[in-house]
N, C-alpha and C. Protein backbone atom coordinates (compact mmCIF):
# COMPACT_ATOMS: atom_id res chain seq x y z
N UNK A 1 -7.85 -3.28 31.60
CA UNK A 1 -7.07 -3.12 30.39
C UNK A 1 -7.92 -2.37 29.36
N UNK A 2 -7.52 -1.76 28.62
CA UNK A 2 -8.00 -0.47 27.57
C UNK A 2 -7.52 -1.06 26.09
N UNK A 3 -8.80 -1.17 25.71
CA UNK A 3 -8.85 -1.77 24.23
C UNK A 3 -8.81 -0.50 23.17
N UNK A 4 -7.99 -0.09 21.91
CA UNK A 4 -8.22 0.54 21.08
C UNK A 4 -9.63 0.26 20.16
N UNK A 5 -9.85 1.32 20.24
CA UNK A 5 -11.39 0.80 18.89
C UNK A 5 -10.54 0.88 17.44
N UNK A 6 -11.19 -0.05 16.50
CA UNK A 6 -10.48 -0.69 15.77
C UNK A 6 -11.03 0.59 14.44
N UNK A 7 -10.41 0.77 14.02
CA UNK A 7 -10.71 1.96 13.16
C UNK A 7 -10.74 1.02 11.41
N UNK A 8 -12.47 1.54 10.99
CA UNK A 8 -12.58 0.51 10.40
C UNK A 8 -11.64 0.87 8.61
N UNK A 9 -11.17 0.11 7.67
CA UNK A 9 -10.74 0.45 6.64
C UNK A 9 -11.71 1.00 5.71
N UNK A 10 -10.84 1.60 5.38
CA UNK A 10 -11.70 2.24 3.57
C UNK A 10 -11.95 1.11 2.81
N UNK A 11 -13.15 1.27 1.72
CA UNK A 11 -12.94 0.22 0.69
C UNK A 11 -12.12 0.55 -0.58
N UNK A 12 -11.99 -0.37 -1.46
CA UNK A 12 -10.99 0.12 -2.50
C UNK A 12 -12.27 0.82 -3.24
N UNK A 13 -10.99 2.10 -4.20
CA UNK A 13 -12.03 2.91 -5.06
C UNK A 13 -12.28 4.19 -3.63
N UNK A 14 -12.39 4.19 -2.61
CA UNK A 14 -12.88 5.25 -1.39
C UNK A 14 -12.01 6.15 -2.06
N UNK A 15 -10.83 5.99 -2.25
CA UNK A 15 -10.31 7.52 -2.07
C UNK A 15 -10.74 8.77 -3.90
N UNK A 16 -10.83 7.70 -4.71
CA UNK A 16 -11.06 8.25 -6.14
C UNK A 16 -13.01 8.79 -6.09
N UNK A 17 -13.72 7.93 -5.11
CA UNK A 17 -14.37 8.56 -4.96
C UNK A 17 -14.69 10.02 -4.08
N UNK A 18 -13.61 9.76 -3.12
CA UNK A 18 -14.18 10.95 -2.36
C UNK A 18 -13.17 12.23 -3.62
N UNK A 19 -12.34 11.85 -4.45
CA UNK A 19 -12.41 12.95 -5.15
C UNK A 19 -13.14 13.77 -5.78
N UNK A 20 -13.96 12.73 -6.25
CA UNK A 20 -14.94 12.71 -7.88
C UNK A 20 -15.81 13.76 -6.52
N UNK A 21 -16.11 14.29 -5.83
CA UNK A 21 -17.08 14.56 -5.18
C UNK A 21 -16.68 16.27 -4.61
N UNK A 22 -15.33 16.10 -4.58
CA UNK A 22 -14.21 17.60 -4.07
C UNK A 22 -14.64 18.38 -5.14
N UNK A 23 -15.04 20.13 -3.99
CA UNK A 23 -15.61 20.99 -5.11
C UNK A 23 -13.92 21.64 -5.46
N UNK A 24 -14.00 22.02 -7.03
CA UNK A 24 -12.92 22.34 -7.10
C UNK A 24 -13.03 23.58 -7.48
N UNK A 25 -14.22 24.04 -7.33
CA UNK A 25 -14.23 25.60 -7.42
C UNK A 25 -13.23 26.69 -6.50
N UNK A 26 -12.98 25.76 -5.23
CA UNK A 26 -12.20 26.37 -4.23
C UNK A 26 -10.63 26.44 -4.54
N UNK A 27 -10.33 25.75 -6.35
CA UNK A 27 -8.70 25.98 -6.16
C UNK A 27 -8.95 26.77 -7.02
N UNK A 28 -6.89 27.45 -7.25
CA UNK A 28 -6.82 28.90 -7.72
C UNK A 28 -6.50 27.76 -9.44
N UNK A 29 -5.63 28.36 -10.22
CA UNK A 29 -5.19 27.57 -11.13
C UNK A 29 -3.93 27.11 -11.35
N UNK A 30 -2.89 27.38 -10.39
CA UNK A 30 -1.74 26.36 -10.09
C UNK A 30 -1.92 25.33 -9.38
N UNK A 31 -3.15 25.90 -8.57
CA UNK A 31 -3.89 24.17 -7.53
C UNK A 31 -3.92 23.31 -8.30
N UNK A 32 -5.03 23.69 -9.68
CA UNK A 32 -5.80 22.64 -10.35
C UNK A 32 -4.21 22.38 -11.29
N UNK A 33 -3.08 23.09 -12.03
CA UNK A 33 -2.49 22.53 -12.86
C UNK A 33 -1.64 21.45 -11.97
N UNK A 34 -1.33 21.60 -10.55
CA UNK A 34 -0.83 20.56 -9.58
C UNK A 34 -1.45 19.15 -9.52
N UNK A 35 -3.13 19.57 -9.44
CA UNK A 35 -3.65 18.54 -9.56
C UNK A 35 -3.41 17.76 -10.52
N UNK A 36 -3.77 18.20 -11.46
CA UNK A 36 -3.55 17.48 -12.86
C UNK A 36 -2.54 16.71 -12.95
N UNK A 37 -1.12 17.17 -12.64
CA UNK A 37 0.14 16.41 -12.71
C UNK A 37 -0.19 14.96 -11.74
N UNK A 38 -0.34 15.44 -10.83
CA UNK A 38 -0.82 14.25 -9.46
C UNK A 38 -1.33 13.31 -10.05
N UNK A 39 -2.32 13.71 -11.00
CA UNK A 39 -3.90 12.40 -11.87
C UNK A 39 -3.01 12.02 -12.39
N UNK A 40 -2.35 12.86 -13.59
CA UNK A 40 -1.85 11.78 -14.34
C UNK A 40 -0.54 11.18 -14.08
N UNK A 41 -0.09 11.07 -13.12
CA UNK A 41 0.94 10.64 -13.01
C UNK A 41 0.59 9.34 -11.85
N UNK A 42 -0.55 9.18 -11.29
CA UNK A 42 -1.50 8.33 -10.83
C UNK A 42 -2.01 7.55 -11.76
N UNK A 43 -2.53 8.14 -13.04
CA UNK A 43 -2.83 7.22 -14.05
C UNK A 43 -1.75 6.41 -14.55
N UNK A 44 -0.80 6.95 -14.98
CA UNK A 44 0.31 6.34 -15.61
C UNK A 44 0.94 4.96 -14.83
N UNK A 45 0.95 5.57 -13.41
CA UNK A 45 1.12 3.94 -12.37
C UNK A 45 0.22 3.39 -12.47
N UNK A 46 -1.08 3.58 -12.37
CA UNK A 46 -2.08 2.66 -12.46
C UNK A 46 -1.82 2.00 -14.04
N UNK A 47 -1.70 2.63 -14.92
CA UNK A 47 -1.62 1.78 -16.25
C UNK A 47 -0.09 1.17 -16.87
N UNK A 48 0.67 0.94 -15.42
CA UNK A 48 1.82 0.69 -15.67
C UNK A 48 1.59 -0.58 -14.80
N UNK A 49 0.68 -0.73 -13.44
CA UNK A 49 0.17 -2.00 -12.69
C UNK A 49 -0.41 -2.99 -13.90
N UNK A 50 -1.14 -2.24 -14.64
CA UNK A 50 -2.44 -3.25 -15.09
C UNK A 50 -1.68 -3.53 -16.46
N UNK A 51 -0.41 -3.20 -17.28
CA UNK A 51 0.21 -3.84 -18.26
C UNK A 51 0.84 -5.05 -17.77
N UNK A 52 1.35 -4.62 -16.40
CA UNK A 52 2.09 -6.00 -15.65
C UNK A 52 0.86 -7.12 -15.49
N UNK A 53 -0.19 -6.68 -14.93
CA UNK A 53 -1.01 -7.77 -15.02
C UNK A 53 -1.53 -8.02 -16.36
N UNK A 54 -1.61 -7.54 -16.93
CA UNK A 54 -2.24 -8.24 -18.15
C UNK A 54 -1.00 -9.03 -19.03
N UNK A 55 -0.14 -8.92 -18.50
CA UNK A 55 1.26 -9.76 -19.38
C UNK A 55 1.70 -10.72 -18.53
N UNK A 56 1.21 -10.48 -17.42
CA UNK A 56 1.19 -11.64 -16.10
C UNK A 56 0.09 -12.83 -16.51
N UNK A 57 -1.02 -12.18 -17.03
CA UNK A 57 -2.05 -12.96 -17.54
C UNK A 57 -2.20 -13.97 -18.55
N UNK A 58 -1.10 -12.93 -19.15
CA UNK A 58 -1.12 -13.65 -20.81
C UNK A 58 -0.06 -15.20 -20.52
N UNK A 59 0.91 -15.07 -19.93
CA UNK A 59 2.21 -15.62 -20.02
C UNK A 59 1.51 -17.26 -19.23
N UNK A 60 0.41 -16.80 -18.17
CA UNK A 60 0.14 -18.07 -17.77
C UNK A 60 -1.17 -18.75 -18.61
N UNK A 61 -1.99 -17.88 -19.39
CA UNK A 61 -2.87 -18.05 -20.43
C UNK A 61 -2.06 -19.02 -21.24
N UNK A 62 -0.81 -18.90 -21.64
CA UNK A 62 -0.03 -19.43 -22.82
C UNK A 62 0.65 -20.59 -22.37
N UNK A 63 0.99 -20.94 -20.87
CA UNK A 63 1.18 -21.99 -20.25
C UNK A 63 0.40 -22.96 -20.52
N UNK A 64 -1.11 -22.86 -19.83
CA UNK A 64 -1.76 -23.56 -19.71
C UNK A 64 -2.25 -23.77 -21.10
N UNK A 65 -2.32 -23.34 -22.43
CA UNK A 65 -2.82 -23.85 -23.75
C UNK A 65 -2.18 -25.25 -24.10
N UNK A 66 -1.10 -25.40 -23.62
CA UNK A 66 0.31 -26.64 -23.92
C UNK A 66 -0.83 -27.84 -24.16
């Protein structure tokens, strides 16, 4: 019987790092204005996760004061 090798995971943060590291000398400047949209529209979910948690936070913060 033939076992797959287990292909190991990324850690979190892997992929923002292997950006921070991409030369971007190699795009033209619709690349990079593409990019840009991509970030921030990556940012905006990311800071649309972390309002939910932090109001997730608060609501049981305010529970437990009782």
């Amino acid at each position: 019987m033939f076992e797959e090798e287990a292909v190991p995971r990324r850690g979190r943060g892997a992929a923002l790092s292997e950006l921070e590291k991409e030369d971007l000398e190699v795009y033209g400047v619709v690349e990079l204005e593409e990019r840009i949209e991509a970030l921030t529209a990556e940012i905006a979910r990311t800071q649309a996760r972390l309002d939910k948690k932090r109001s997730g936070r608060s609501a049981a913060d305010s529970l437990f004061k009782l």
